[in-house]
C-alpha atoms as a PDB file:
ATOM      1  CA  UNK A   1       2.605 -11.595  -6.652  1.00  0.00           C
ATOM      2  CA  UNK A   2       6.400 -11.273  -6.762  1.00  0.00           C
ATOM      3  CA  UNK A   3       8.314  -8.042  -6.204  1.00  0.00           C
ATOM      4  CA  UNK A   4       9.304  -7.944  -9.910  1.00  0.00           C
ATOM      5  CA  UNK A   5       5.419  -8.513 -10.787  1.00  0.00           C
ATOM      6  CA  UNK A   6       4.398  -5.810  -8.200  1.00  0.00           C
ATOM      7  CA  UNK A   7       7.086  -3.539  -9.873  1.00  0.00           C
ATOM      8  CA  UNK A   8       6.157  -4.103 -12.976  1.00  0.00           C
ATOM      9  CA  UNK A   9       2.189  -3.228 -12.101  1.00  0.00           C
ATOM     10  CA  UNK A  10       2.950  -0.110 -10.663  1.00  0.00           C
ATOM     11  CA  UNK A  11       4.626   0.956 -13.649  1.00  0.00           C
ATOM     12  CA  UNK A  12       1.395   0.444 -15.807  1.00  0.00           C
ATOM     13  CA  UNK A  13      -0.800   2.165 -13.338  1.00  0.00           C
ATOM     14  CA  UNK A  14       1.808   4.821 -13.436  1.00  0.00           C
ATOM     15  CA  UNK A  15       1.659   5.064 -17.503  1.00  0.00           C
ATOM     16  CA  UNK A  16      -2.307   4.947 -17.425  1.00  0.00           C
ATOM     17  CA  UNK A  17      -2.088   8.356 -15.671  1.00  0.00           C
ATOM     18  CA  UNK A  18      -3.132  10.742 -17.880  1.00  0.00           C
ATOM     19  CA  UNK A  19      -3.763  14.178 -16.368  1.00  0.00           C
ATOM     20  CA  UNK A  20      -1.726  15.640 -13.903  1.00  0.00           C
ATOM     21  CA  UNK A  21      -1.175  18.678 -12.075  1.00  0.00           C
ATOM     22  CA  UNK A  22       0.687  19.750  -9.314  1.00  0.00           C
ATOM     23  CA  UNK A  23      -0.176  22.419  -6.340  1.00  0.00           C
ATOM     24  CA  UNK A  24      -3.493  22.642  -3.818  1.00  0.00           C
ATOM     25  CA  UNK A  25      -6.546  23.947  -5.157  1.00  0.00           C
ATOM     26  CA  UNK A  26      -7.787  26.497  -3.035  1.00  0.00           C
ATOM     27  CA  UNK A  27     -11.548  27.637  -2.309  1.00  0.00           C
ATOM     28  CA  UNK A  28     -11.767  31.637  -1.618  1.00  0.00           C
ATOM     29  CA  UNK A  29     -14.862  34.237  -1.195  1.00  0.00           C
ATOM     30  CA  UNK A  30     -15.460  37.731  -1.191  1.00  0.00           C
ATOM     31  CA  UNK A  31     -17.842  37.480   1.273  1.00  0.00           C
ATOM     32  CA  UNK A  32     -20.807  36.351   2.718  1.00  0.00           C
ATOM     33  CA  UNK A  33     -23.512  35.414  -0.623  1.00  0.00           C
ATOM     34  CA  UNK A  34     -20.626  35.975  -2.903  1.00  0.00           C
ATOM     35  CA  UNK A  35     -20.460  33.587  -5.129  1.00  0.00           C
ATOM     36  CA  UNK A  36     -16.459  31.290  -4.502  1.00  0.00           C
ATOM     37  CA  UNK A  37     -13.542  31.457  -6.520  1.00  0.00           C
ATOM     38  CA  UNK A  38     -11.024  28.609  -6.724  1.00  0.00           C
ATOM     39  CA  UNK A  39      -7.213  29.482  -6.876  1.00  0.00           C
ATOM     40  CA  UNK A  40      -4.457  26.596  -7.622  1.00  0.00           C
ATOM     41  CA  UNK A  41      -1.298  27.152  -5.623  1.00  0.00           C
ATOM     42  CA  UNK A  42       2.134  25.451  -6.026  1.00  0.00           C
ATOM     43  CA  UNK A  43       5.594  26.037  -6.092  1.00  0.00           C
ATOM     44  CA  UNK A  44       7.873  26.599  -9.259  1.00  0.00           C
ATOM     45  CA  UNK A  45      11.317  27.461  -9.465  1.00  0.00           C
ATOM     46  CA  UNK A  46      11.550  28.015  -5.712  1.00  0.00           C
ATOM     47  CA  UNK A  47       8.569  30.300  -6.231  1.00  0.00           C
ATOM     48  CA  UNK A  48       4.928  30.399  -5.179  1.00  0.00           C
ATOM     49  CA  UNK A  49       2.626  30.337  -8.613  1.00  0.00           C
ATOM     50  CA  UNK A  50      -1.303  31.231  -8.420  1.00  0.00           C
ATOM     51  CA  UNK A  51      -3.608  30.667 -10.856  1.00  0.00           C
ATOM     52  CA  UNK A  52      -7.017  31.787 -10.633  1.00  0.00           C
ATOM     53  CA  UNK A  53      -9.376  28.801 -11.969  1.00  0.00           C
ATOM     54  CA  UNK A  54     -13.197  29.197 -13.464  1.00  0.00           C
ATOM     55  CA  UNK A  55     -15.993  27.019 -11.736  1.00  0.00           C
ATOM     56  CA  UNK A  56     -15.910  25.099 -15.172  1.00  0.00           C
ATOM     57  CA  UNK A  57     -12.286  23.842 -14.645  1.00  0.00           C
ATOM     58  CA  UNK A  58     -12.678  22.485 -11.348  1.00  0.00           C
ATOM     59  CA  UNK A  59     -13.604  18.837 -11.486  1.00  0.00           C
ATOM     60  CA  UNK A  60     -11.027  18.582 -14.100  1.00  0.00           C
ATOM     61  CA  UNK A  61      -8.351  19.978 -11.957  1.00  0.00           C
ATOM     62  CA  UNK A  62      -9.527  18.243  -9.292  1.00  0.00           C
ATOM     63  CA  UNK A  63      -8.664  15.194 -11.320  1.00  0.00           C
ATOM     64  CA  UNK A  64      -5.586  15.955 -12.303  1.00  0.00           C
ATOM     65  CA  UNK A  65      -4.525  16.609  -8.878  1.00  0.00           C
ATOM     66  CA  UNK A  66      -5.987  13.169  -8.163  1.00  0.00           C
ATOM     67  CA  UNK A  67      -3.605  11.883 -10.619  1.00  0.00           C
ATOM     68  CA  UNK A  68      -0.581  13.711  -9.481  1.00  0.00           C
ATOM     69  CA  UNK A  69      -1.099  12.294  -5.991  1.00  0.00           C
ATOM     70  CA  UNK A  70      -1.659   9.013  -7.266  1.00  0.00           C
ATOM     71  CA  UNK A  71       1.670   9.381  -9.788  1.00  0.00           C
ATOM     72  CA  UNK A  72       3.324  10.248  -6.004  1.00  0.00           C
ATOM     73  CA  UNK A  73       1.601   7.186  -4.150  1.00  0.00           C
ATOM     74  CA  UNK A  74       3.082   4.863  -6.812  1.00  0.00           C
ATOM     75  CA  UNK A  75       6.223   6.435  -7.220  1.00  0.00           C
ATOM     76  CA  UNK A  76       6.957   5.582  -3.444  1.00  0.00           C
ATOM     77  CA  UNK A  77       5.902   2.431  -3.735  1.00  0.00           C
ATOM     78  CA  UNK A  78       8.070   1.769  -7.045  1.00  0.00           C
ATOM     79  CA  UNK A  79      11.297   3.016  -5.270  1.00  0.00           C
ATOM     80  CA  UNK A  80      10.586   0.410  -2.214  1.00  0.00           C
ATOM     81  CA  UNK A  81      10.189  -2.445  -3.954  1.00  0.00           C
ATOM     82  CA  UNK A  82      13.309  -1.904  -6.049  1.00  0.00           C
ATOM     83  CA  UNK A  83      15.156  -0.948  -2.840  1.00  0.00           C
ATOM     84  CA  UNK A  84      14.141  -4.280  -1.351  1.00  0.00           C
ATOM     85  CA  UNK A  85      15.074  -5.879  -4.536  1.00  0.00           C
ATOM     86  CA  UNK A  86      18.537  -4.606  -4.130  1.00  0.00           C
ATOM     87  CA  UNK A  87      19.307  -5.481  -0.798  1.00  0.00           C
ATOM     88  CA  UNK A  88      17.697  -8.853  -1.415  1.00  0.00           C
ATOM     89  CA  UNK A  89      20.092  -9.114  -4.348  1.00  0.00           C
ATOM     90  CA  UNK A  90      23.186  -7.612  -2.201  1.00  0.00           C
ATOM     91  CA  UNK A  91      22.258 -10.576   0.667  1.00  0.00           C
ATOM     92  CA  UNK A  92      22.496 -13.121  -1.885  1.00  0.00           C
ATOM     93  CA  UNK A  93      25.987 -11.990  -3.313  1.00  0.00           C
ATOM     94  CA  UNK A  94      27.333 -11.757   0.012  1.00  0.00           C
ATOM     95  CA  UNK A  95      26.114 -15.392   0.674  1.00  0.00           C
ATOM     96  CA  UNK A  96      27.572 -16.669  -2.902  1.00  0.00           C
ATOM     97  CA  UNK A  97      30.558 -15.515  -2.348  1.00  0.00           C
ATOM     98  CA  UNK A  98      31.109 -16.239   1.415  1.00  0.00           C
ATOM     99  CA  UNK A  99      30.616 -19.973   0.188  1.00  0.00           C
ATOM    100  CA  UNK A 100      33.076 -19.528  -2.655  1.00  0.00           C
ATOM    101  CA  UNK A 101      35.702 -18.158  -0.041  1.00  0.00           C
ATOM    102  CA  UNK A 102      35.698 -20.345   2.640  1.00  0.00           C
ATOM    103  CA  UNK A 103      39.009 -21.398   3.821  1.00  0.00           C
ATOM    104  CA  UNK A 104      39.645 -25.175   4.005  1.00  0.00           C
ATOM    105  CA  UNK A 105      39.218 -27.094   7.292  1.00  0.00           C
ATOM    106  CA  UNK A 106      42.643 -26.935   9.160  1.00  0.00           C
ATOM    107  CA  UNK A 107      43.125 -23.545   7.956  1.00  0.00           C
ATOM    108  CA  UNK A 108      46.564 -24.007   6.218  1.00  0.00           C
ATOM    109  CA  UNK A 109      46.934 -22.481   2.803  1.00  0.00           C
ATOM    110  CA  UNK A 110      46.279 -24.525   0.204  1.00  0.00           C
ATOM    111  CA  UNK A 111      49.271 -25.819  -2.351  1.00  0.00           C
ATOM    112  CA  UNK A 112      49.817 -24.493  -5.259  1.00  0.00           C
END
């Protein structure tokens, strides 16, 4: 698979992400035979945000966490190809025009 081909495949799995959400869910109890309670945690506008979360709403969190992770994973690997892309491209400018530049062999200036 090329890097443009990788590039481009990353994008789609990036689009097929649906849910999404950002922080670290967070399992808490009251004490012993309590019954848990689940808190999400992130930062917002330099600020930490809690959110208390019902059993019900946990796989689906859980999920969208998944996905934001993912979304991260991909986004990574999208800016690495596309820097190696570049440089690849800024090699073979600096070879094109080193050819185009060259001087002739006994290093006089040519006539005009």
């Amino acid at each position: 698979m090329t890097t443009q081909q990788r590039r481009q495949a990353v994008l789609q799995e990036m689009n097929a992400i649906t849910r999404m959400e950002r922080g670290k869910l967070c399992t808490q109890s009251r004490g012993p035979g309590a019954a848990p309670f689940y808190k999400l945690q992130c930062w917002r506008n330099g600020k930490n945000c809690t959110r208390y979360v019902p059993q019900a709403e946990v796989p689906a969190l859980q999920e969208a966490l998944a996905g934001h992770q993912r979304f991260q994973e991909l986004a990574e690997e999208f800016v690495d190809l596309t820097v190696a892309r570049t440089q690849a491209q800024a090699v073979a400018e600096r070879k094109k025009n080193s050819r185009r530049s060259k001087r002739n062999a006994t290093g006089k200036p040519r006539d005009s």
